[in-house]
N, C-alpha and C. Protein backbone atom coordinates (compact mmCIF):
# COMPACT_ATOMS: atom_id res chain seq x y z
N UNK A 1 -2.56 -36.72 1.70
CA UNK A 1 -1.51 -35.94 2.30
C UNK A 1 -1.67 -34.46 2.02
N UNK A 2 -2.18 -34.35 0.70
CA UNK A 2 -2.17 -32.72 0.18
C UNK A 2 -3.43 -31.96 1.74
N UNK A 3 -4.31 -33.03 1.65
CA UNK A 3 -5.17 -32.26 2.69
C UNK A 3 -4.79 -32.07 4.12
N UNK A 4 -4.11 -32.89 4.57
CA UNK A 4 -3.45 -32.55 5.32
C UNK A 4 -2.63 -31.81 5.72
N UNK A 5 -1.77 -31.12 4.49
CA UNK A 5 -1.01 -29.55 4.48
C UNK A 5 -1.96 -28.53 4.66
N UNK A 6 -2.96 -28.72 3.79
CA UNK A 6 -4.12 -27.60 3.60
C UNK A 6 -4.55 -27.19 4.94
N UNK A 7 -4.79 -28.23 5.20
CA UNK A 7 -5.44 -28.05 7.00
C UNK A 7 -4.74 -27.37 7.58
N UNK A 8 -3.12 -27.92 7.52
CA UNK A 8 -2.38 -27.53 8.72
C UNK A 8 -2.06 -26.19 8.48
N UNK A 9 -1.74 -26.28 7.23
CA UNK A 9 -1.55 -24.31 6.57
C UNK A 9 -2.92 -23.39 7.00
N UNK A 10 -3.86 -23.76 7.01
CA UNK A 10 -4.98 -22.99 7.14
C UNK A 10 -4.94 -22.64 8.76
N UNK A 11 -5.35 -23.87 9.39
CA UNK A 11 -5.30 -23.68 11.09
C UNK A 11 -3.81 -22.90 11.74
N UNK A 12 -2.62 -22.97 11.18
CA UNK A 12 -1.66 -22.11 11.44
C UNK A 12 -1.98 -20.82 11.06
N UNK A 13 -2.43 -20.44 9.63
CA UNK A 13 -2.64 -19.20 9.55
C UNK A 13 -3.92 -18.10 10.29
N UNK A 14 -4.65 -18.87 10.90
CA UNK A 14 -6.27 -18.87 12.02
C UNK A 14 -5.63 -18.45 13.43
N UNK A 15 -4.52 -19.44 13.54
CA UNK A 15 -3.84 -19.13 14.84
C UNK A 15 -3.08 -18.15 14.94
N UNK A 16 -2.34 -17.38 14.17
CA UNK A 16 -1.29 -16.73 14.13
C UNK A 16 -2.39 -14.98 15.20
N UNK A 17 -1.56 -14.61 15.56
CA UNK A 17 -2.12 -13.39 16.01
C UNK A 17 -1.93 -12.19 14.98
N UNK A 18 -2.65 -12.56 13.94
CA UNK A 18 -2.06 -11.49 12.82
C UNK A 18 -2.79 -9.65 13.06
N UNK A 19 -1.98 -9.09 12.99
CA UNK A 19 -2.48 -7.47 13.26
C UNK A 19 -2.92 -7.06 12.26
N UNK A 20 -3.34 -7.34 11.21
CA UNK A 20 -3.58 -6.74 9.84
C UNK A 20 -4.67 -7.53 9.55
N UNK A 21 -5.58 -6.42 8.58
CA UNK A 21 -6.53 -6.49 8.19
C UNK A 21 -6.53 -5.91 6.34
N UNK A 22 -6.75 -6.92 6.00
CA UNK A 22 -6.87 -6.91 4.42
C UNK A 22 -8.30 -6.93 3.82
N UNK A 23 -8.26 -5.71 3.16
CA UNK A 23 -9.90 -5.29 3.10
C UNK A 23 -9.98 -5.68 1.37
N UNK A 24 -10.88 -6.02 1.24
CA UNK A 24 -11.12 -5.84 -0.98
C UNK A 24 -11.55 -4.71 -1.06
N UNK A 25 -11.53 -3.67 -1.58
CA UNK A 25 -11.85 -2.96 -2.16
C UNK A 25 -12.01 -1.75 -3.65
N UNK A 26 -12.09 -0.94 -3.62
CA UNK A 26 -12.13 -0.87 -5.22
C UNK A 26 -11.22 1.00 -4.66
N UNK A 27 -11.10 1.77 -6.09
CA UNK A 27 -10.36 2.64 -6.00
C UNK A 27 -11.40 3.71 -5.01
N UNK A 28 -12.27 4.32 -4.62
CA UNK A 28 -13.00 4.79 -4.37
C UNK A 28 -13.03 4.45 -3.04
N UNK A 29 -12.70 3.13 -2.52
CA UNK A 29 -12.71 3.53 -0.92
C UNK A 29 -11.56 3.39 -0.51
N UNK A 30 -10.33 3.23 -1.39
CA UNK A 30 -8.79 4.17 -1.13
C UNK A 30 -8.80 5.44 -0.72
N UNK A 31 -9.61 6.17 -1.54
CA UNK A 31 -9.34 7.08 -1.76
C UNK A 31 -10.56 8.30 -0.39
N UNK A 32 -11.28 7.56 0.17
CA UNK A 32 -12.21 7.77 1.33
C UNK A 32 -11.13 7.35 2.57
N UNK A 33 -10.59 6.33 2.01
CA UNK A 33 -9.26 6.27 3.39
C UNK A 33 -8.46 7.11 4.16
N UNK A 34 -7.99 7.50 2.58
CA UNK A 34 -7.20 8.62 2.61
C UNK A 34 -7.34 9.94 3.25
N UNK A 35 -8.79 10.03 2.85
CA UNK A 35 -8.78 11.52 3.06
C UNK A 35 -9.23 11.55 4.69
N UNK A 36 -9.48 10.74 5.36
CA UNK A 36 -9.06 10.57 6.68
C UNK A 36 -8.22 10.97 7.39
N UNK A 37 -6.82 11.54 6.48
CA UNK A 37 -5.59 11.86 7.37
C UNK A 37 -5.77 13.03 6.91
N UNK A 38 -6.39 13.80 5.96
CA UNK A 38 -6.36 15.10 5.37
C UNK A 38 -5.76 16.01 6.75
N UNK A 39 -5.11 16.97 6.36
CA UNK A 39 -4.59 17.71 7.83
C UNK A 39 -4.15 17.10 8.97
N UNK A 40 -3.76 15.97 8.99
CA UNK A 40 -3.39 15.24 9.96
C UNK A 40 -2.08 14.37 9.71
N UNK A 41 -1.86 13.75 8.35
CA UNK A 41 -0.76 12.81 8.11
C UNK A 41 -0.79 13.23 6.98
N UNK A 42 0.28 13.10 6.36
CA UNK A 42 0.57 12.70 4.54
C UNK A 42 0.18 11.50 4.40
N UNK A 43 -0.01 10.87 3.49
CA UNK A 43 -0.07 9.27 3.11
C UNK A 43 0.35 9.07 1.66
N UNK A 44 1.04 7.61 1.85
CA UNK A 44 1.65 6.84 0.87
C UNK A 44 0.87 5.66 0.52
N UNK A 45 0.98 5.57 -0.40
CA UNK A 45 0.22 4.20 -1.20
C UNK A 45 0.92 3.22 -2.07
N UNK A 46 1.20 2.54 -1.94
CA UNK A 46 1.86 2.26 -2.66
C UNK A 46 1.19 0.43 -2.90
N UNK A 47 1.14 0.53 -4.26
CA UNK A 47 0.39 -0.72 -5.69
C UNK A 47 1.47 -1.73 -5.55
N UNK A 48 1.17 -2.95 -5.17
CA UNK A 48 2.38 -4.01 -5.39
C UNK A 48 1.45 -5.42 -5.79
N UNK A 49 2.17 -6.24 -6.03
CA UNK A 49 1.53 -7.76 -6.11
C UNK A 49 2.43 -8.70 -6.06
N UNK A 50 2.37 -9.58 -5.35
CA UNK A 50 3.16 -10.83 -4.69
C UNK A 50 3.83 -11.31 -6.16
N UNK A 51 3.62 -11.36 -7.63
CA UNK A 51 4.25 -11.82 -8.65
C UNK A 51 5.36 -10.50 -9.36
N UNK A 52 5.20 -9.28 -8.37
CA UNK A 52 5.82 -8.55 -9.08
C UNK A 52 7.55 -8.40 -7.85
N UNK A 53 8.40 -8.91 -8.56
CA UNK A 53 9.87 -9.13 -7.99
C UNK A 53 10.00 -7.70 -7.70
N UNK A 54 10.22 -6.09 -8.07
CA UNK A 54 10.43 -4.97 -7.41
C UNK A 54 10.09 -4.56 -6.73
N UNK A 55 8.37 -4.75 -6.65
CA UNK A 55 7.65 -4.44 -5.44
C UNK A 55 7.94 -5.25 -4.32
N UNK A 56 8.32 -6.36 -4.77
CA UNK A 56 9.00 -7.70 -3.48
C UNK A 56 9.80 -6.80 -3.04
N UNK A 57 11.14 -6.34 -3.38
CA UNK A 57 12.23 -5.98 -3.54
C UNK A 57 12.48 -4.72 -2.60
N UNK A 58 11.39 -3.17 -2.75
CA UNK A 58 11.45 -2.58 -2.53
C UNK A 58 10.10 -2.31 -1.31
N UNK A 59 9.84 -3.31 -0.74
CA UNK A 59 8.70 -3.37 0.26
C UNK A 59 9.72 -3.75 1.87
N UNK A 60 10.70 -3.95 2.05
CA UNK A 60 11.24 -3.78 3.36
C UNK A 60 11.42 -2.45 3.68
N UNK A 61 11.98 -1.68 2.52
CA UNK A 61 12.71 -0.34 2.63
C UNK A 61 11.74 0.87 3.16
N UNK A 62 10.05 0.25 2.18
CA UNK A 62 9.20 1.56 2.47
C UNK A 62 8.50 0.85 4.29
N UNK A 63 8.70 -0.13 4.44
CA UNK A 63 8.73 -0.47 5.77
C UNK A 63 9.07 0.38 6.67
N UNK A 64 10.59 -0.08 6.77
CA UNK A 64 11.57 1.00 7.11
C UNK A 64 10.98 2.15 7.35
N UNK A 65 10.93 2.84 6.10
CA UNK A 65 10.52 4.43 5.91
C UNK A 65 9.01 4.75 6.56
N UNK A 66 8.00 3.88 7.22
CA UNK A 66 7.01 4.09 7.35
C UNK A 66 7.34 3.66 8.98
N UNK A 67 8.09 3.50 9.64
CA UNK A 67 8.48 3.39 11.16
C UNK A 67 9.14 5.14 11.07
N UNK A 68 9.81 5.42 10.04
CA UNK A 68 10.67 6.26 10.16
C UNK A 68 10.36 7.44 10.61
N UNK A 69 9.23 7.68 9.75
CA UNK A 69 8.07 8.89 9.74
C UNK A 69 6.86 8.69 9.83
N UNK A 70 6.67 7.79 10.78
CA UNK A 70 5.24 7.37 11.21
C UNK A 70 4.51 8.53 12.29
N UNK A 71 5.33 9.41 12.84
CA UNK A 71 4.43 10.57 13.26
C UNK A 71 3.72 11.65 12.54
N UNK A 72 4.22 11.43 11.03
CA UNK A 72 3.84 12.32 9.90
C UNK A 72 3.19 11.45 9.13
N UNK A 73 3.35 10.68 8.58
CA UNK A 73 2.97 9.74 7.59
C UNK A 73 2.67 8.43 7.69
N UNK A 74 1.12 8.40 7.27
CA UNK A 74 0.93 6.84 7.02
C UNK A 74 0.76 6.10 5.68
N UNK A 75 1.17 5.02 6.00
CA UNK A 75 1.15 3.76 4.80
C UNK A 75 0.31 3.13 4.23
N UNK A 76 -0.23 2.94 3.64
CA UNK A 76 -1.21 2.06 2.60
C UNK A 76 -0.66 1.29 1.93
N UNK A 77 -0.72 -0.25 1.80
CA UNK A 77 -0.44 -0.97 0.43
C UNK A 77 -1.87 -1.49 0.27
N UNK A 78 -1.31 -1.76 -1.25
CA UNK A 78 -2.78 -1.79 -1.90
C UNK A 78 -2.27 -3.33 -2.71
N UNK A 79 -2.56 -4.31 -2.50
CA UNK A 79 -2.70 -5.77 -3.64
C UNK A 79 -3.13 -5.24 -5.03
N UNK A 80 -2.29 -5.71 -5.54
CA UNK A 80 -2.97 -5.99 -7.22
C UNK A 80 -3.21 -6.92 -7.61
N UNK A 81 -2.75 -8.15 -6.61
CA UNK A 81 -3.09 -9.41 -6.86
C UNK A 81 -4.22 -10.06 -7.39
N UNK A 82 -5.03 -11.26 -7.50
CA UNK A 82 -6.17 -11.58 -7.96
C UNK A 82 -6.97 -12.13 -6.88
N UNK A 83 -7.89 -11.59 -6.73
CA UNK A 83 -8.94 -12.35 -5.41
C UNK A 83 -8.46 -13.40 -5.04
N UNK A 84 -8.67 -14.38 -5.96
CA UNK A 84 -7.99 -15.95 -5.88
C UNK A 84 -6.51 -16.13 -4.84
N UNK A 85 -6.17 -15.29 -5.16
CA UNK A 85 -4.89 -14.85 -4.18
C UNK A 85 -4.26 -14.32 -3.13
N UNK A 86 -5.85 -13.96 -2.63
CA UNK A 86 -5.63 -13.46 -1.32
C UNK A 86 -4.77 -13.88 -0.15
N UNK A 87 -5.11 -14.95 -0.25
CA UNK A 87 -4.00 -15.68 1.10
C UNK A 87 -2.49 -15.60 0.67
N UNK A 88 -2.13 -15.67 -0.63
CA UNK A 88 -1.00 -15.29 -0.63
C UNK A 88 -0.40 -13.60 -0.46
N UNK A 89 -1.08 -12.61 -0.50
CA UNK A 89 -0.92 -11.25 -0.26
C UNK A 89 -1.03 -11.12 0.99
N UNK A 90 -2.19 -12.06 1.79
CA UNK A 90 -1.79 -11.78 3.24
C UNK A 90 -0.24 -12.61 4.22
N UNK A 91 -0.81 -13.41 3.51
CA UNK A 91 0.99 -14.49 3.95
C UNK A 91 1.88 -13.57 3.48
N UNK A 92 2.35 -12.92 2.55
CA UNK A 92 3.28 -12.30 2.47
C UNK A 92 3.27 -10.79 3.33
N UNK A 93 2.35 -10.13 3.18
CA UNK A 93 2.12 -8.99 4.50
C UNK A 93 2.60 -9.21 5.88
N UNK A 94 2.07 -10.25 6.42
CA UNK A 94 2.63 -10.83 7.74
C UNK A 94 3.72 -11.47 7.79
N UNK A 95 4.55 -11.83 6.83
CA UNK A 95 5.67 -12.41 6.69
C UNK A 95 7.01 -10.31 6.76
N UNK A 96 6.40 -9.78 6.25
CA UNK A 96 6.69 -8.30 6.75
C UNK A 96 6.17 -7.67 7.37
N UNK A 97 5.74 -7.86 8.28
CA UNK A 97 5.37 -7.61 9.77
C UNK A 97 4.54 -6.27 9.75
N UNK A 98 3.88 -5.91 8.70
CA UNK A 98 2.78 -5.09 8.41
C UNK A 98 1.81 -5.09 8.91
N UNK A 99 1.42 -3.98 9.50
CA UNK A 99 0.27 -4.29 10.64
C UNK A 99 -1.09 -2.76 10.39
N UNK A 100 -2.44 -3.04 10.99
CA UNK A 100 -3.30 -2.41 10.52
C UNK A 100 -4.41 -2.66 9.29
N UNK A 101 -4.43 -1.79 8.70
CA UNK A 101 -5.52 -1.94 7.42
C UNK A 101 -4.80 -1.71 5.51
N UNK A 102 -4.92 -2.85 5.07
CA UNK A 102 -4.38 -2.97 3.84
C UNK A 102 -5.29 -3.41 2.83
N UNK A 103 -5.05 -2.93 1.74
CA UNK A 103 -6.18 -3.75 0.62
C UNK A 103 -5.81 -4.50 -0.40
N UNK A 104 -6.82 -4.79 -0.90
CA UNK A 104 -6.71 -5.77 -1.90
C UNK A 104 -7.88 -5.47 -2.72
N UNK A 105 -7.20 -5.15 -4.58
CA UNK A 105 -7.69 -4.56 -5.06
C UNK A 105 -9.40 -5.46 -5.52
N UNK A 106 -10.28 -4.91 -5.65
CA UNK A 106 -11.42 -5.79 -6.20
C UNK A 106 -12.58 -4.91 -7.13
N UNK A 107 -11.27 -4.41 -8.51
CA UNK A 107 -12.67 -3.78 -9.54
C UNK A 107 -11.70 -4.15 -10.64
N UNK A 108 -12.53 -4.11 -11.59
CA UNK A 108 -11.97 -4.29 -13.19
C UNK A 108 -10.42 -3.39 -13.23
N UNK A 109 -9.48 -3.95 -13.68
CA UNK A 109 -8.11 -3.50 -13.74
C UNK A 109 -8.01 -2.45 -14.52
N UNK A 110 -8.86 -1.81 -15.32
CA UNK A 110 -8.79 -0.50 -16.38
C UNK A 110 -9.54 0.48 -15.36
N UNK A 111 -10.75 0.19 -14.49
CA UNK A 111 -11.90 0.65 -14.01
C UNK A 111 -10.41 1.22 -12.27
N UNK A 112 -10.07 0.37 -11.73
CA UNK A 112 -9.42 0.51 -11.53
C UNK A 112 -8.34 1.66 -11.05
N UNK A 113 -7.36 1.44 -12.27
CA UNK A 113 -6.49 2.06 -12.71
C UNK A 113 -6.50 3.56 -12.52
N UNK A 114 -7.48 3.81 -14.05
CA UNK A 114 -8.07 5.09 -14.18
C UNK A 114 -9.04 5.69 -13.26
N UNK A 115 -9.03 5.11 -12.48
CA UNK A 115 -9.80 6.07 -10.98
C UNK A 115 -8.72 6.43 -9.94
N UNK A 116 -7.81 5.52 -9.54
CA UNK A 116 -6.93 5.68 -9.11
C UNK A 116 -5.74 6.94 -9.51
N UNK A 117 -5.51 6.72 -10.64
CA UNK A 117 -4.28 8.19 -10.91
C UNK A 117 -4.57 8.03 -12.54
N UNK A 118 -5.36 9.06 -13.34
CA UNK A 118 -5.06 9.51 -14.78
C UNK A 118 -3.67 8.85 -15.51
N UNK A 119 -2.53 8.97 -14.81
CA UNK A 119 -1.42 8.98 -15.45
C UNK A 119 -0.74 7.72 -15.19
N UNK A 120 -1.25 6.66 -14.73
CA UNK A 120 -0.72 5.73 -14.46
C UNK A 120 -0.87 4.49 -15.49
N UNK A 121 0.40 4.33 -15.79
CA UNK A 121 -0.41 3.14 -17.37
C UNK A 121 -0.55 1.82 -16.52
N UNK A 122 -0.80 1.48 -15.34
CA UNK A 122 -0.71 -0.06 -14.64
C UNK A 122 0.25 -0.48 -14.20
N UNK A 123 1.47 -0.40 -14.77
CA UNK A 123 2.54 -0.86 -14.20
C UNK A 123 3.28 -0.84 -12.48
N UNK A 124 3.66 -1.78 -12.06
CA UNK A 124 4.00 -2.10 -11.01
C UNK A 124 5.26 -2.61 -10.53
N UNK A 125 5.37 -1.78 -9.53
CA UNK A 125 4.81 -1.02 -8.52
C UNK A 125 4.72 0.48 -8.42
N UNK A 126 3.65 0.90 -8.40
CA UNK A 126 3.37 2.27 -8.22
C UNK A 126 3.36 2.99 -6.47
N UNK A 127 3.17 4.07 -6.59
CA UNK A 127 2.94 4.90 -5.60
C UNK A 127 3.23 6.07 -5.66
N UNK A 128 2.31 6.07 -4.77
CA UNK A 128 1.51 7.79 -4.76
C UNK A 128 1.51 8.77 -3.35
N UNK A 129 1.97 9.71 -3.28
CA UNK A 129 1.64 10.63 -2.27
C UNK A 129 1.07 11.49 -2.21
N UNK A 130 0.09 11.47 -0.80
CA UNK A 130 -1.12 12.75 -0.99
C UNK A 130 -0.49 13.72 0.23
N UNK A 131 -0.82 14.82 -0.03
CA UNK A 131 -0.09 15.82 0.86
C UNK A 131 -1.16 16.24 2.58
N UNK A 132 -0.31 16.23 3.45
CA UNK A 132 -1.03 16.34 4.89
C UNK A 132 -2.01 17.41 4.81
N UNK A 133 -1.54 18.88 4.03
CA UNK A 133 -2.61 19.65 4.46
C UNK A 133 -4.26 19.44 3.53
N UNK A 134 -3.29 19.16 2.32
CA UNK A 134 -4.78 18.79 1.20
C UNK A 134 -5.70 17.51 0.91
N UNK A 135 -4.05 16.94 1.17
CA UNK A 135 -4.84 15.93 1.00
C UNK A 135 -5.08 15.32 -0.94
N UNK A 136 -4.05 16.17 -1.62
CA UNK A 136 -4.25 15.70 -2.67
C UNK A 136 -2.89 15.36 -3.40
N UNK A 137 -2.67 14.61 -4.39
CA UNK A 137 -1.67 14.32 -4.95
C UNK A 137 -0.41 14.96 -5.57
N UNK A 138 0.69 14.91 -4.46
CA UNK A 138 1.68 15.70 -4.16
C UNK A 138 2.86 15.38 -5.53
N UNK A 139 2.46 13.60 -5.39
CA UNK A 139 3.48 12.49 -5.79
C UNK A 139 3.53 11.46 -6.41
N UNK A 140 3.90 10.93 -7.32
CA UNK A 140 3.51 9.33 -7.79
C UNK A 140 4.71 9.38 -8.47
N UNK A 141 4.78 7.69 -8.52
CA UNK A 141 5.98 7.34 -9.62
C UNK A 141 5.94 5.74 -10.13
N UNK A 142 6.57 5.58 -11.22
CA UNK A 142 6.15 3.89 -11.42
C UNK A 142 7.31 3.13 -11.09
N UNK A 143 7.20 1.81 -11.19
CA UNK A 143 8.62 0.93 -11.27
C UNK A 143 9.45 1.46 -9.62
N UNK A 144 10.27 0.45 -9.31
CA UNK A 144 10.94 0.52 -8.00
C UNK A 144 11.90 1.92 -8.39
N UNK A 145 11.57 2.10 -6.97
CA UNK A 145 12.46 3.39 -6.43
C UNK A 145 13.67 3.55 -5.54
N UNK A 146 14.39 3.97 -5.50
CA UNK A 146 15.52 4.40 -4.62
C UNK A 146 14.96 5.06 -3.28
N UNK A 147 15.69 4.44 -2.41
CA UNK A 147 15.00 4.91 -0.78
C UNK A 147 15.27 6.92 -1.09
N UNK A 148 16.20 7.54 -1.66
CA UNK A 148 16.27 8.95 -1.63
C UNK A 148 14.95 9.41 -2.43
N UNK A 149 14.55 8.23 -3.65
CA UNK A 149 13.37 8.90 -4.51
C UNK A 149 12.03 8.86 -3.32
N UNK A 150 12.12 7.96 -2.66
CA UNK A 150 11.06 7.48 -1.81
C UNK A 150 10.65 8.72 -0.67
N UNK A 151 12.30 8.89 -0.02
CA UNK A 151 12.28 10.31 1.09
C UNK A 151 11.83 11.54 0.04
N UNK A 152 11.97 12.08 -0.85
CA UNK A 152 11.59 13.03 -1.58
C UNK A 152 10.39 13.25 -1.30
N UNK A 153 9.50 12.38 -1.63
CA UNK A 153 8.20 12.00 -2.43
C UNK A 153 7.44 12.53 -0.70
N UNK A 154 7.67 11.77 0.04
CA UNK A 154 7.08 11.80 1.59
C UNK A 154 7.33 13.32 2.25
N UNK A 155 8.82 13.61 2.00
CA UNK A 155 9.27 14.76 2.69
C UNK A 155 8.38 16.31 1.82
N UNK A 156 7.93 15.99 -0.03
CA UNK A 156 6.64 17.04 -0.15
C UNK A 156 5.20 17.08 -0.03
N UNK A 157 4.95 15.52 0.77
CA UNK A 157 3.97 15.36 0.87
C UNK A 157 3.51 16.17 2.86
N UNK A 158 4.68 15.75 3.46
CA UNK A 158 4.62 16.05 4.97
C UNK A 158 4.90 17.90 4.74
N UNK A 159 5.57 18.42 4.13
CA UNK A 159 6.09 19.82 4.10
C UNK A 159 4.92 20.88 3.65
N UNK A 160 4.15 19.77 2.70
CA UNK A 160 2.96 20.18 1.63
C UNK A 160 2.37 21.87 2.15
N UNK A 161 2.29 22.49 1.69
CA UNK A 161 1.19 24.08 2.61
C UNK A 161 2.56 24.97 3.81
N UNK A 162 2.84 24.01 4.15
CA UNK A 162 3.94 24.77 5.28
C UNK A 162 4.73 25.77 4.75
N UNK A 163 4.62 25.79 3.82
CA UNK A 163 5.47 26.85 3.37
C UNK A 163 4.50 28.28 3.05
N UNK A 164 3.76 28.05 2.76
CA UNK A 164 2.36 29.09 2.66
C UNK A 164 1.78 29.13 3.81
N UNK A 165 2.26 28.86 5.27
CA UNK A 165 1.52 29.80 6.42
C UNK A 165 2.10 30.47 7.38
């Protein structure tokens, strides 16, 4: 019987017309992502993992906020999950109707970390904002946020230089 779920879970999830694409990757081609929008978008990043309840918690809202200001700003989530776990980071992505290119982290969790942001001790959920004109780190903060901490963070990442031209 168990194989018979397996199947049916698998071939449902094959069928689904899912819009998202969940890449492995390591901090280094985040961060090549990113700079893709340099002068063009701000971007948000934001570190979650399917076992962490705040990042559960606070992942409709930056939803929300990423329809909101999607002519300025784009979204990144990044898995912290464990390889092994992939299907559950994507089941839950498509279960929030997240669409495009998302990752899933795949380097040593210290290696990681410390490539990603100096100041970040691991904890989750993180995120980070890089600013439209530079392109460099406007923003970060740990542990769930308040949708006003969230607009802050975006609104100096989108404003970033504008004030100097």
């Amino acid at each position: 019987m168990k194989i018979f779920i397996y199947i049916t879970y698998f071939f449902l999830i094959s069928c689904t017309d899912s819009k998202i694409d969940l890449v492995e990757v390591n901090a280094t081609d985040i961060k090549n992502e990113i700079n893709k929008f340099k002068g063009n978008k701000s971007v948000l990043v934001n570190y979650w993992a399917t076992t962490c309840s705040p990042c559960i918690d606070e992942f409709p809202m930056i939803m929300d906020l990423s329809k909101r200001y999607k002519d300025h700003l784009k979204v990144f989530f990044v898995s912290a999950d464990w390889i092994e776990d992939k299907d559950n980071a994507l089941e839950f992505l498509v279960s929030q109707n997240v669409q495009g290119l998302s990752f899933l982290k795949n380097q040593k969790d210290n290696d990681f970390i410390n490539q990603t942001n100096q100041n970040w001790s691991g904890a989750l959920p993180f995120t980070i904002v890089f600013g439209k004109k530079s392109g460099n780190v406007v923003d970060f903060w740990e542990a769930k946020a308040s949708e006003k901490r969230f607009i802050r963070g975006i609104e100096i990442g989108i404003k970033e230089g504008e004030l100097n031209e």
